[in-house]
Protein backbone atom coordinates (compact mmCIF):
# COMPACT_ATOMS: atom_id res chain seq x y z
CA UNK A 1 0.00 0.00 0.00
CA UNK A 2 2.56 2.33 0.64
CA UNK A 3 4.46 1.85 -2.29
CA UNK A 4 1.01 2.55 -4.32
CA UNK A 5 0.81 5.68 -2.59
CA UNK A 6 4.28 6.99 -3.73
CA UNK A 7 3.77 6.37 -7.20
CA UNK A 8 0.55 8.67 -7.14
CA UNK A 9 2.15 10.91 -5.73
CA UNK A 10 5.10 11.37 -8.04
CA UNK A 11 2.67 10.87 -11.20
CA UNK A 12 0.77 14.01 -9.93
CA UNK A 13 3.94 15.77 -8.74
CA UNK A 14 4.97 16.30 -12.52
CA UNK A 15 1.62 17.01 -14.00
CA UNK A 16 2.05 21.04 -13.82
CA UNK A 17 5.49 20.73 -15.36
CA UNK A 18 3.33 20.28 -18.75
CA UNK A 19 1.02 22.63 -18.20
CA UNK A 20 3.60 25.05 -18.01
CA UNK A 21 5.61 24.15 -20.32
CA UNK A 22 2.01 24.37 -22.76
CA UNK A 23 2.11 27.92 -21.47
CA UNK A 24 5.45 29.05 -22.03
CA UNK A 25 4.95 27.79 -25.26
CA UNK A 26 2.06 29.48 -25.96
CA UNK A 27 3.44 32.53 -24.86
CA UNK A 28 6.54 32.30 -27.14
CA UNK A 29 4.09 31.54 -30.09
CA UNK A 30 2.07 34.69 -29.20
CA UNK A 31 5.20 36.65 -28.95
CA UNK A 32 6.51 35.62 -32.13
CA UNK A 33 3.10 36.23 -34.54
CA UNK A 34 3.30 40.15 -32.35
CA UNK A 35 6.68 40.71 -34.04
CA UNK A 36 5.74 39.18 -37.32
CA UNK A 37 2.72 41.15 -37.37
CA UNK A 38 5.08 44.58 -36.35
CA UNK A 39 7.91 43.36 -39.13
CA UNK A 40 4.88 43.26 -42.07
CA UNK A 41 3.48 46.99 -40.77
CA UNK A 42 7.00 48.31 -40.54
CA UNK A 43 7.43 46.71 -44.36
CA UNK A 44 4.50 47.99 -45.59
CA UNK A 45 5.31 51.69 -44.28
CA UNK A 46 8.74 51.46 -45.86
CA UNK A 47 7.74 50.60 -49.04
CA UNK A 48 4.32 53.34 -48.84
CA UNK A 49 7.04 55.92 -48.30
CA UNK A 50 9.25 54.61 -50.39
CA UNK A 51 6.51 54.71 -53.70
CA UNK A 52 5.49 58.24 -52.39
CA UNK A 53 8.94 59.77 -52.16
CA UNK A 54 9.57 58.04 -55.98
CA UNK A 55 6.47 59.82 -57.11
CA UNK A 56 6.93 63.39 -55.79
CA UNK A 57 10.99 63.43 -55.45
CA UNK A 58 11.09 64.02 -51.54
CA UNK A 59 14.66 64.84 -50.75
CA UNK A 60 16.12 63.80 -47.25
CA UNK A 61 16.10 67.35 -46.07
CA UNK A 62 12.46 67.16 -46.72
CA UNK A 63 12.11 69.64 -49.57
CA UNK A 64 11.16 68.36 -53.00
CA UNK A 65 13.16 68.16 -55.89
CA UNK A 66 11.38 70.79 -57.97
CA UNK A 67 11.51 72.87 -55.02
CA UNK A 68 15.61 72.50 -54.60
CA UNK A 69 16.02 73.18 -58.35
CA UNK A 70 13.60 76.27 -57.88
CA UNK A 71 15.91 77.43 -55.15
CA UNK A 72 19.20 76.52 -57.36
CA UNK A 73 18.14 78.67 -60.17
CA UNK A 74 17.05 81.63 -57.91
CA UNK A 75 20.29 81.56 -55.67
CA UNK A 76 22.26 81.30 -59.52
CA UNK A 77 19.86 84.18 -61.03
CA UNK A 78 20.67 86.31 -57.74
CA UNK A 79 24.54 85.61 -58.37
CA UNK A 80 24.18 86.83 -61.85
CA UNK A 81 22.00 90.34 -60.65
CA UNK A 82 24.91 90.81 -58.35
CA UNK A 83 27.70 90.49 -60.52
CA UNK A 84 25.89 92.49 -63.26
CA UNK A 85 24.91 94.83 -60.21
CA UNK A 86 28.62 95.32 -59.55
CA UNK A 87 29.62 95.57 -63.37
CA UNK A 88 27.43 98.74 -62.99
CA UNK A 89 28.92 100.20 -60.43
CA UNK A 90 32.52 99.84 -61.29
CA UNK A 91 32.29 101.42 -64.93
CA UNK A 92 30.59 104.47 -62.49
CA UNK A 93 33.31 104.05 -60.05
CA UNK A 94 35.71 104.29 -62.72
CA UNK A 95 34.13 107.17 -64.74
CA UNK A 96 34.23 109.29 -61.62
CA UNK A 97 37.61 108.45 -60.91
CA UNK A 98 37.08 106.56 -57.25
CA UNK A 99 38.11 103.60 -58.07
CA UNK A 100 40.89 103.32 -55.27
CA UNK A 101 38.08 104.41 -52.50
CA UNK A 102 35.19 102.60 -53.47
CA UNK A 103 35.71 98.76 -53.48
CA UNK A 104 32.90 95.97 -55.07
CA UNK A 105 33.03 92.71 -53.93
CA UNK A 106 30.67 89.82 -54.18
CA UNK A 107 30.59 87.81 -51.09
CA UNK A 108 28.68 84.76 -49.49
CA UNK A 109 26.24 87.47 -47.80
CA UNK A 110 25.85 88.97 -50.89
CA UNK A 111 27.57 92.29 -52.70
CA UNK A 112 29.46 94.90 -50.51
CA UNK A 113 29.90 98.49 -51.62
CA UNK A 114 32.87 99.54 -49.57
CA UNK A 115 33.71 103.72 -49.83
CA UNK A 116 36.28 104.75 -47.02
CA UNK A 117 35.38 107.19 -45.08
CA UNK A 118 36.99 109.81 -46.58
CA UNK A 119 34.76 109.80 -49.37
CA UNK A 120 31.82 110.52 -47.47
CA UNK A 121 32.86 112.06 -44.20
CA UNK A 122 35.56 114.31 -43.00
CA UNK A 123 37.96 112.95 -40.28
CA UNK A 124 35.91 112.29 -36.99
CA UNK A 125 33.00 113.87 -38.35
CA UNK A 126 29.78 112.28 -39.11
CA UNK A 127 27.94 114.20 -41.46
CA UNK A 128 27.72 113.66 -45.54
CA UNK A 129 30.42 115.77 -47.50
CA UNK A 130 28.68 117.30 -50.32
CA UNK A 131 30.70 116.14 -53.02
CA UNK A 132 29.61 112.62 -51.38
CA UNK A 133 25.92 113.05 -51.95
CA UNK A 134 26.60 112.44 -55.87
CA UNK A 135 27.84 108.97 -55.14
CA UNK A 136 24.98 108.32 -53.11
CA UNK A 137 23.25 109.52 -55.83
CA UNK A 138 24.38 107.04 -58.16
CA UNK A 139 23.73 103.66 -55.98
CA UNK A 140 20.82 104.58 -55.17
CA UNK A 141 19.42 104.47 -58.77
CA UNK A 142 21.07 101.19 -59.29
CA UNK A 143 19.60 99.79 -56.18
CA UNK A 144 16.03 100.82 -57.38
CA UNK A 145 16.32 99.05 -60.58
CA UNK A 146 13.62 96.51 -61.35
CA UNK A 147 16.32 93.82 -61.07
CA UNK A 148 16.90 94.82 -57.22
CA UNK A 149 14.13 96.80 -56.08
CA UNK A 150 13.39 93.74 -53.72
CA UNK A 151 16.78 93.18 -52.42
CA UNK A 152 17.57 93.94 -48.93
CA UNK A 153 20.35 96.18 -48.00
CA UNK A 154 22.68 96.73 -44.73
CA UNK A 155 24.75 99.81 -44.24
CA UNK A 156 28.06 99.30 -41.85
CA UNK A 157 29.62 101.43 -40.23
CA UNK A 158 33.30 100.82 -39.12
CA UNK A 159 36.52 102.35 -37.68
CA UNK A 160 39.87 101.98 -36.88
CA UNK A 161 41.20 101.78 -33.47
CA UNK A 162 42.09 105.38 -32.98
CA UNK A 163 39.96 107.07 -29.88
CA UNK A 164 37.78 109.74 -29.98
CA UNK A 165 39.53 112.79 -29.32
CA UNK A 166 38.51 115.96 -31.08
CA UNK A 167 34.57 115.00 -31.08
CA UNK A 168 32.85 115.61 -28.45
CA UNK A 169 29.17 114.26 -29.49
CA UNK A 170 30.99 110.69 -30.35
CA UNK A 171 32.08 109.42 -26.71
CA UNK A 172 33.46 106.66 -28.81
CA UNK A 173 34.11 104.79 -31.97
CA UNK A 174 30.65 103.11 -31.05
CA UNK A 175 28.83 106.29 -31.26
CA UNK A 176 30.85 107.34 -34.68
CA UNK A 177 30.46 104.45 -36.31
CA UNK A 178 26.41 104.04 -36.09
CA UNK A 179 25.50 107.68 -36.48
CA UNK A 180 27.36 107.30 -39.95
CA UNK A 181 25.98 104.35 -41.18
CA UNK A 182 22.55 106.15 -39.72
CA UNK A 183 23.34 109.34 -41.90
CA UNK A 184 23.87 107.05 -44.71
CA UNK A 185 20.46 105.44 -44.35
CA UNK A 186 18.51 108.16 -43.71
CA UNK A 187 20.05 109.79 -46.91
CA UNK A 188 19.29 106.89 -49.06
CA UNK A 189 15.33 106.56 -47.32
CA UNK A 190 14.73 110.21 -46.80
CA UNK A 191 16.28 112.09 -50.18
CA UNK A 192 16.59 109.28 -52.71
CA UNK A 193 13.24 107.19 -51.62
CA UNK A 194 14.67 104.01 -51.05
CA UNK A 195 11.91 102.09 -48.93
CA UNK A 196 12.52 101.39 -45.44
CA UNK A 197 11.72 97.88 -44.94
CA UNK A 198 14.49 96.92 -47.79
CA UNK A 199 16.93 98.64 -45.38
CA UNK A 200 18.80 98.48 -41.96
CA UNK A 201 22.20 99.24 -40.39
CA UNK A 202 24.89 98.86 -37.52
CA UNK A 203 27.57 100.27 -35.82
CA UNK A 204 30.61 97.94 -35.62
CA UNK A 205 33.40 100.23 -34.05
CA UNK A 206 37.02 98.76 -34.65
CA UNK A 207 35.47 95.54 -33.92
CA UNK A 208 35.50 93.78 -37.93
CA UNK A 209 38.58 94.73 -39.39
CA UNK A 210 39.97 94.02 -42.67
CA UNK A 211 43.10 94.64 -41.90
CA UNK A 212 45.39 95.29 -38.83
CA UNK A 213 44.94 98.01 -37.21
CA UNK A 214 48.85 98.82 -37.01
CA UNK A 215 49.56 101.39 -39.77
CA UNK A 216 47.97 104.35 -40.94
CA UNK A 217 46.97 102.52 -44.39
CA UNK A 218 45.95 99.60 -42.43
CA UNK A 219 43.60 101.96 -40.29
CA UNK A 220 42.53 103.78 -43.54
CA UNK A 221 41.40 100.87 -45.16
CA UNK A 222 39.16 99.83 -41.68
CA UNK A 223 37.91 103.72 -41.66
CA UNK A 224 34.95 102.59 -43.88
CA UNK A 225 30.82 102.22 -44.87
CA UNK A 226 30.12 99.23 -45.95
CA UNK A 227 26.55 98.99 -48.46
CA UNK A 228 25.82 95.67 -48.37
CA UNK A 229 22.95 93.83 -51.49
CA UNK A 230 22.44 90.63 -49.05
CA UNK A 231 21.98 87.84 -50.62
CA UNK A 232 18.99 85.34 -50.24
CA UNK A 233 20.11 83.32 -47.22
CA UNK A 234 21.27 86.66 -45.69
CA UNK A 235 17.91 88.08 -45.60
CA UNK A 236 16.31 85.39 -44.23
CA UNK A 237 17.91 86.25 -41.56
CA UNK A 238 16.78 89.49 -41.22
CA UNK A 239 13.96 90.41 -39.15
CA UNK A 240 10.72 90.49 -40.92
């Protein structure tokens, strides 16, 4: 009798091994069709996005293709207005016999008019010579042409290291440097009608140099205004 009872005991001892072995089976099985079921969505979504981006040329930055060429051309058609733009102002530059004072360049922020200071201003005065008016004159009708009207335009002001000495109203190269480029900008808004929105300025002291500050040539050359046609990516950054 005893030995009866052991075996019943060990036969029922061992019967919930397979029923949980049926469950972690089960559970496995159920886990497996869950990630089957996630691998065929995540398929499917690739290849949606895959047919769409085919069909209306989605770039990785998330423009389109027709847009990026759109923007190619226009940044190339603004490089071409800017280099005709300067053309235009050299053979005036030339004609008037400033070609040593006033400088064209075409930059990555667009085209910079640089006249040194003496061709507006006297020394560590802030008001428009006369004679200077002309030249203002000039870019202005070049900047209203139908091929810029809509281009955005930053007057600089800059210095050279020198302090303030003789001028009392400019504390220092700070004050001189922004009430020029002001004076410039008001000129171009106020007498030659250039609209206001299309136009801002600063004041950069000694601060942006382009070139040391350690001879008087060097500090002439820094002693300048700086009319700047931004280009497209420039403006954008510009406050609306």
């Amino acid at each position: 009798m005893r030995r009866r009872r052991r075996r019943d005991v060990d036969h029922d001892s061992g019967a919930w091994l397979i029923t949980y072995s049926d469950l972690v089976t089960l559970l496995l099985c159920f886990f497996i069709l869950l990630f089957s079921f996630s691998e065929i969505d995540a398929q499917k979504f690739r290849s949606i996005m895959s047919s769409f981006q085919g069909a209306v040329g989605v770039l990785e930055s998330g423009k389109t293709l027709e847009q990026d060429d759109d923007l190619e051309l226009e940044s190339e058609s603004l490089e071409e207005d800017l280099e005709r733009l300067k053309e235009l102002l050299e053979e005036y530059v030339d004609s008037i016999g400033l070609s040593d004072e006033i400088l064209l360049t075409v930059e990555e922020r667009g085209l910079v008019i640089r006249l040194m200071d003496k061709v507006l201003f006297d020394s560590g005065k802030a008001d428009l010579r006369p004679d200077s008016m002309e030249i203002l004159d000039a870019i202005s009708d070049i900047l209203d042409m139908d091929e810029f009207r809509e281009r955005l335009i930053k007057i600089e002001g800059h210095t050279d290291t020198d302090p303030i000495i003789y001028a009392e109203e400019f504390p220092t190269n700070w004050e001189l440097s922004s009430i020029r480029s002001s004076n410039v900008l008001r000129y171009l808004v106020e007498e030659q009608g250039i609209q206001g929105h299309r136009i801002s300025l600063a004041g950069y002291s000694y601060y942006r140099p382009i070139a040391p500050n350690d001879t008087l040539e060097n500090k002439a050359k820094n002693r300048r205004v700086d009319i700047v046609i931004l280009g497209a990516t420039y403006e954008d950054m510009e406050p609306k």
